[in-house]
Protein backbone atom coordinates (compact mmCIF):
# COMPACT_ATOMS: atom_id res chain seq x y z
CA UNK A 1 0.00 0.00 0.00
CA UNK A 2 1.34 3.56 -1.06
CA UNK A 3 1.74 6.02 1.80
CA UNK A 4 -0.98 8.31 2.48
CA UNK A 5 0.17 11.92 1.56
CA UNK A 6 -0.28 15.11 4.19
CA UNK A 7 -0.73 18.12 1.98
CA UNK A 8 -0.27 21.86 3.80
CA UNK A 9 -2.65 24.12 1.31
CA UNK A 10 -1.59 27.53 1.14
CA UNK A 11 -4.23 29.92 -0.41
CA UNK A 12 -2.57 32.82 -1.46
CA UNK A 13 -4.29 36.51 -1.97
CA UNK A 14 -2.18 39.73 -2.68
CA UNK A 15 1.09 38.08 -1.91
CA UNK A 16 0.05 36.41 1.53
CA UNK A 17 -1.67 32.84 2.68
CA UNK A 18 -5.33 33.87 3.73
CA UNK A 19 -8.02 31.26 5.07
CA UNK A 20 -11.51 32.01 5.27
CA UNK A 21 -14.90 29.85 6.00
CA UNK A 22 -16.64 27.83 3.42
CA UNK A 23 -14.83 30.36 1.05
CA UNK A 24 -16.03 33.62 2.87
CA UNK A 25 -14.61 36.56 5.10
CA UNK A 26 -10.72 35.60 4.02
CA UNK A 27 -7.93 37.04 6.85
CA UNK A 28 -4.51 37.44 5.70
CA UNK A 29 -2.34 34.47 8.46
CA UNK A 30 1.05 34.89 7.17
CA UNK A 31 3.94 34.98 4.18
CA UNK A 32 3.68 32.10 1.83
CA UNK A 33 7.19 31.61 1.51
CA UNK A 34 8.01 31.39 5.49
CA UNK A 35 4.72 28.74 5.48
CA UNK A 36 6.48 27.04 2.86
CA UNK A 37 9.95 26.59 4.68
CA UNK A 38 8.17 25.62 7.57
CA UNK A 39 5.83 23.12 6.43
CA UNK A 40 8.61 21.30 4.18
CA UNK A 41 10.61 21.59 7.59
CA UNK A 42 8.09 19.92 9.62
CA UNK A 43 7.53 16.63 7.16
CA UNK A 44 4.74 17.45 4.56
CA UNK A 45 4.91 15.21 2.04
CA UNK A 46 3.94 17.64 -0.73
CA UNK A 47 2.39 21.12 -0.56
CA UNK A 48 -0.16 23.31 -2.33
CA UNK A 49 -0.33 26.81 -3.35
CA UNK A 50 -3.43 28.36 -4.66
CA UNK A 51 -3.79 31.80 -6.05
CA UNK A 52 -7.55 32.48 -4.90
CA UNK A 53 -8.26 35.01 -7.26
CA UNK A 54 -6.81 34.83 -10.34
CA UNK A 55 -9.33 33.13 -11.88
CA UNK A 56 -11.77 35.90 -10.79
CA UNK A 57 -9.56 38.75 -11.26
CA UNK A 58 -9.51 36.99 -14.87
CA UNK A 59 -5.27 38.02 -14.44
CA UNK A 60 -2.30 35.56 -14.55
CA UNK A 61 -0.82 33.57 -11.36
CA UNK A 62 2.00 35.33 -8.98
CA UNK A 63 4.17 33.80 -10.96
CA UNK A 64 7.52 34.96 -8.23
CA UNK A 65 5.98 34.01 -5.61
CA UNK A 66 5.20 30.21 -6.93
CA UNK A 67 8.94 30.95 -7.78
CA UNK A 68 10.24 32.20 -4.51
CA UNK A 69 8.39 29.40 -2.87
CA UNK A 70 9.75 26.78 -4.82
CA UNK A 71 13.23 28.01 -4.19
CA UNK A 72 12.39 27.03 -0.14
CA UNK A 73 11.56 23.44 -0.36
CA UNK A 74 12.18 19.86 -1.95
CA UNK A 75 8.84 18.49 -1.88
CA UNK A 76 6.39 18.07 -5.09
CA UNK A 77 4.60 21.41 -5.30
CA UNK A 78 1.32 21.90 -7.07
CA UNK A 79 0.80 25.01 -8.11
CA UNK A 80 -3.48 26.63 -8.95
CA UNK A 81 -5.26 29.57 -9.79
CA UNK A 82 -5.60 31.69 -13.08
CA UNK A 83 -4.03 28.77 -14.82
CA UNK A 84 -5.77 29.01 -18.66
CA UNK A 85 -3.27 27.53 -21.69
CA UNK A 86 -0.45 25.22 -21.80
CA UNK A 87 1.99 28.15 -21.95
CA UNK A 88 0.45 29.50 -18.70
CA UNK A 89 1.92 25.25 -17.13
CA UNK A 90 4.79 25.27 -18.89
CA UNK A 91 5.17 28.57 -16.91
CA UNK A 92 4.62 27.48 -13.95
CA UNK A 93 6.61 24.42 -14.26
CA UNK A 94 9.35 26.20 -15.40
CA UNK A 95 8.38 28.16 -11.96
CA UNK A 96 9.44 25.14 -9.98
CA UNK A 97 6.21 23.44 -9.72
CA UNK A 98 5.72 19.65 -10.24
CA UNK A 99 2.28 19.71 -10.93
CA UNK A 100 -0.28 22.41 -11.71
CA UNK A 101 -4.23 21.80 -10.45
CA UNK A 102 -7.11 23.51 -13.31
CA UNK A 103 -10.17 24.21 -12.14
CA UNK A 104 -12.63 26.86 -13.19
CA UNK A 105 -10.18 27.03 -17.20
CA UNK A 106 -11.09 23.28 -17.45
CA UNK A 107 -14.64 23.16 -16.82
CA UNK A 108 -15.32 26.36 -19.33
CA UNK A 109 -12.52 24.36 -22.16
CA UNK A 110 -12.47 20.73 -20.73
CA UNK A 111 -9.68 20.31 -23.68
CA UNK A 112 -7.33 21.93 -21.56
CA UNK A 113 -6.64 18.81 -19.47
CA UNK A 114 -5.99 16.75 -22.02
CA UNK A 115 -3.87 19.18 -23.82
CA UNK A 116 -2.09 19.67 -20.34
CA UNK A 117 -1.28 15.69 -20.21
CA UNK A 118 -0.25 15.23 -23.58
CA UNK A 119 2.39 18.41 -23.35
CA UNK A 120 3.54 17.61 -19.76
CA UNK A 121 2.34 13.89 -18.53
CA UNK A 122 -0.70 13.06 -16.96
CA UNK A 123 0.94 13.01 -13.81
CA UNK A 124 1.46 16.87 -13.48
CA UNK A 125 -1.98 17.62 -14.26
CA UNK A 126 -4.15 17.78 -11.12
CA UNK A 127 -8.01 18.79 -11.44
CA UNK A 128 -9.25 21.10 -8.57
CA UNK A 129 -13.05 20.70 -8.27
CA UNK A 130 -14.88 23.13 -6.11
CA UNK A 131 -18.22 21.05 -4.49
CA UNK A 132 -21.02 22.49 -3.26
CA UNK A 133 -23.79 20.08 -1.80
CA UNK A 134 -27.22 20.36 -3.81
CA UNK A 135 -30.60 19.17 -4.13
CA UNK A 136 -30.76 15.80 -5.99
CA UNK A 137 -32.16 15.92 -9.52
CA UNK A 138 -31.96 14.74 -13.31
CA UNK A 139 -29.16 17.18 -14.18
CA UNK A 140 -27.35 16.87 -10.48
CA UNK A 141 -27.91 13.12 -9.97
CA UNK A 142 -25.36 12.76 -7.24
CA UNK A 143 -26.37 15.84 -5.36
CA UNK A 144 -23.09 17.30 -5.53
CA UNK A 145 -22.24 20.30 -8.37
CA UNK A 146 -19.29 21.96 -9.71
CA UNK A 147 -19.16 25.74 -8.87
CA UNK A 148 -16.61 27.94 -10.55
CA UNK A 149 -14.27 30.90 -9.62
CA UNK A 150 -13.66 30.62 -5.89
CA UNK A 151 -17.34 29.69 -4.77
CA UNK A 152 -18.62 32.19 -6.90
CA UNK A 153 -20.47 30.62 -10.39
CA UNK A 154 -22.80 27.42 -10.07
CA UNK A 155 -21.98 25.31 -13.80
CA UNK A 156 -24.95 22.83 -13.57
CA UNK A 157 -22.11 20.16 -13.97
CA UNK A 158 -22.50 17.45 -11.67
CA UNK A 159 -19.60 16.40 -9.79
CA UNK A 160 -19.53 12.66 -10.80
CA UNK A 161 -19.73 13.23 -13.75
CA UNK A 162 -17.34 15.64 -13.96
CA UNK A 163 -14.06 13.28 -11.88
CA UNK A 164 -14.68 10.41 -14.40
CA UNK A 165 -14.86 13.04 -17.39
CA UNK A 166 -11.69 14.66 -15.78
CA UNK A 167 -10.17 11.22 -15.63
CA UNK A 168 -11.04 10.07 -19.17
CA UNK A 169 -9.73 13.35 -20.72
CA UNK A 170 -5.96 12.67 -18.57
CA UNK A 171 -6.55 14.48 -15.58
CA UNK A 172 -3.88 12.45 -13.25
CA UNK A 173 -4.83 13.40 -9.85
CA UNK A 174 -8.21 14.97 -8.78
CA UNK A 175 -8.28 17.83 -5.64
CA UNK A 176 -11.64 17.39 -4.46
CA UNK A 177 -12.78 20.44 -1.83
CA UNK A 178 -16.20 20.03 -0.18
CA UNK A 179 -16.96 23.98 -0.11
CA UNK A 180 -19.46 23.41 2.46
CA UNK A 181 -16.97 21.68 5.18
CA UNK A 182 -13.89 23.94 3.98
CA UNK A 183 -12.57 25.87 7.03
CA UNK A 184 -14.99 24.39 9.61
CA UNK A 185 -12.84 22.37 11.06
CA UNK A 186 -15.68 20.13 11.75
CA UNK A 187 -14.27 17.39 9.31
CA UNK A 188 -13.96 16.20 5.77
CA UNK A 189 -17.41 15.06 3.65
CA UNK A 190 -16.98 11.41 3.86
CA UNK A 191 -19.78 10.77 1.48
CA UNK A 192 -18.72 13.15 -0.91
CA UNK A 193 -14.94 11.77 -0.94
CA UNK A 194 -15.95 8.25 -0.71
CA UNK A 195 -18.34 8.30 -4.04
CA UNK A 196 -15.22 10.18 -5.69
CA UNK A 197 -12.77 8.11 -4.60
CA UNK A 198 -14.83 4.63 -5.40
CA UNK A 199 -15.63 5.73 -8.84
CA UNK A 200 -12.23 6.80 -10.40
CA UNK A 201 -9.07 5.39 -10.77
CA UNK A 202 -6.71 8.02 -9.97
CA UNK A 203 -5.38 9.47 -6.87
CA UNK A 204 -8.21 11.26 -4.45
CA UNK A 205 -6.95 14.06 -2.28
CA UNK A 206 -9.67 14.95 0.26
CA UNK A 207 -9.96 18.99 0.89
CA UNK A 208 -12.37 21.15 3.11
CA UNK A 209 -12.70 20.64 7.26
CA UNK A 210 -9.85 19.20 9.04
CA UNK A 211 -9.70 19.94 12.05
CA UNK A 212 -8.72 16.89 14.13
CA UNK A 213 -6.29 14.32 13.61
CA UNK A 214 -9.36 11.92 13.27
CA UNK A 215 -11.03 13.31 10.75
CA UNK A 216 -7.73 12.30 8.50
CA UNK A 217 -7.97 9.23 10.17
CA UNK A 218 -11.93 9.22 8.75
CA UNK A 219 -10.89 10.44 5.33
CA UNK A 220 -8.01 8.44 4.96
CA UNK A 221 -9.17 5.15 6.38
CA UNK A 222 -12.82 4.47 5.97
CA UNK A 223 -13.21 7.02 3.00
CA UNK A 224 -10.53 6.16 1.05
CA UNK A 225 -8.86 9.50 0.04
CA UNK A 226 -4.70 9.18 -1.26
CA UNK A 227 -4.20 12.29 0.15
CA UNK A 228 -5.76 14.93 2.89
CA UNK A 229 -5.32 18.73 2.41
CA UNK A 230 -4.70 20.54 5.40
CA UNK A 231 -4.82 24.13 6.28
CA UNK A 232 -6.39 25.63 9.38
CA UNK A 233 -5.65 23.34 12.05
CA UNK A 234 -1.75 23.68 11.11
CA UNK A 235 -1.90 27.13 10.09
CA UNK A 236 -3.08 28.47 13.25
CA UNK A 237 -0.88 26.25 15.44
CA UNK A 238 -3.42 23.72 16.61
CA UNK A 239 -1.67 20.25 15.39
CA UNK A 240 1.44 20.02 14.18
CA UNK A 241 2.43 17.73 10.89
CA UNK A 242 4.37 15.94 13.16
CA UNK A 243 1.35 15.13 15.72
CA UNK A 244 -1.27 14.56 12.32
CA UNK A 245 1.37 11.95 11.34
CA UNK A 246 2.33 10.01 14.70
CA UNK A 247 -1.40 10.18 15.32
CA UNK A 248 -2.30 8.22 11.84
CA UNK A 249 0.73 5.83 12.24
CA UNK A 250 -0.92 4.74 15.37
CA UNK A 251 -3.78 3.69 13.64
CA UNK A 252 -2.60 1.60 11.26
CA UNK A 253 -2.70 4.16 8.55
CA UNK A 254 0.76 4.43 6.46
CA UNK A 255 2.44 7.62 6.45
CA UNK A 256 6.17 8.97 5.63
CA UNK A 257 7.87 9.25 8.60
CA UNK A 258 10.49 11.51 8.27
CA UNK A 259 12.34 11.66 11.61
């Protein structure tokens, strides 16, 4: 069994790592690059940088800061937001990035993913997919949709549909963020990850309300995510990585233990 990855996210607005609630009422925590040091310092197995508002901004990524922050650590790196052509990946690649997550650009040109995969491997293309729990019905079958530039444009595309599409078209690796647990700390949504997980054959990371230890335990174990995003609970000092990964080695569940 492959080891189960802990992912630091860092959302990034106007140069610094903000969180906010179920995508609302953002605070500015800290300097992306110092994050970055820290949480390659303390054991993360890969990390995550977001620019949160490129995509609505409708402007490019920070391009030096996804460079400064690659110069700080010797992890993979996946690198979001504002992300539109192949020239925009090859940029950030050529950034320092290993992989670079699409998200609102592929749902409005799904071609972009498989462009993406046949330019740079399907391995460095990682689809971010923004969830929002809905009402059941013909078009939303799985009561679960896509919504589209940071929380802020429901597509009408259901979810389910939209991993396996993902998958089929070369997405390697799917980011999956439940917008209605993100920041809660109140834990992951199992159901949501599970039907994901079980229904493509591609890596799952798990994104959106962990704050516990045991809820990566949940995520991980019994809902059988690759990979758990983290943000708040390290980000404001509550658990280390450290503590998240002694805790889930306890349990049976395999981690990289780095110390």
């Amino acid at each position: 069994m492959l080891s189960r990855r802990i992912i630091p996210c860092l959302d990034v607005r106007d140069g610094k790592t903000t969180k906010g609630i179920r995508f609302k009422g953002n605070v500015d925590i800290g300097d992306p690059i110092a994050m970055a040091r820290f949480y390659y310092e303390e054991g993360a197995d890969e990390l995550v940088f977001y620019d949160i508002t490129a995509s609505s901004d409708h402007r490019p990524i920070m391009i030096d800061v996804v460079r400064q922050v690659a110069g700080e650590i010797f992890i993979p790196f996946s690198v979001g937001g504002g992300i539109r052509t192949v020239e925009d990946m090859r940029e950030v690649l050529l950034a320092g990035a290993e992989k670079v997550s699409v998200n609102s650009a592929a749902v409005k040109n799904p071609g972009l993913i498989s462009e993406g995969a046949k330019a740079f491997g399907n391995q460095c293309i990682v689809l971010g997919m923004d969830v929002k729990r809905v009402e059941t019905s013909a078009k939303i079958p799985s009561g679960y949709e896509i919504v589209i530039n940071g929380g802020r444009i429901y597509t009408g595309i259901d979810a389910l549909w939209w991993a396996k599409e993902a998958e089929r078209l070369g997405a390697g690796e799917i980011c999956l963020n439940s917008i209605d647990a993100d920041g809660t700390q109140e834990g992951y949504e199992l159901n949501l990850t599970r039907m994901i997980s079980e229904s493509v054959g591609i890596p799952v990371i798990a994104s959106g309300g962990a704050g516990h230890p045991e809820h990566l335990y949940q995520v991980l174990a019994e809902a059988r995510a690759d990979a758990a995003l983290i943000a708040s609970m390290t980000h404001y000092g509550t658990y280390t990585v450290r503590q998240i990964k002694e805790y889930l080695n306890e349990r049976g569940v395999k981690v990289r233990m780095v110390w």
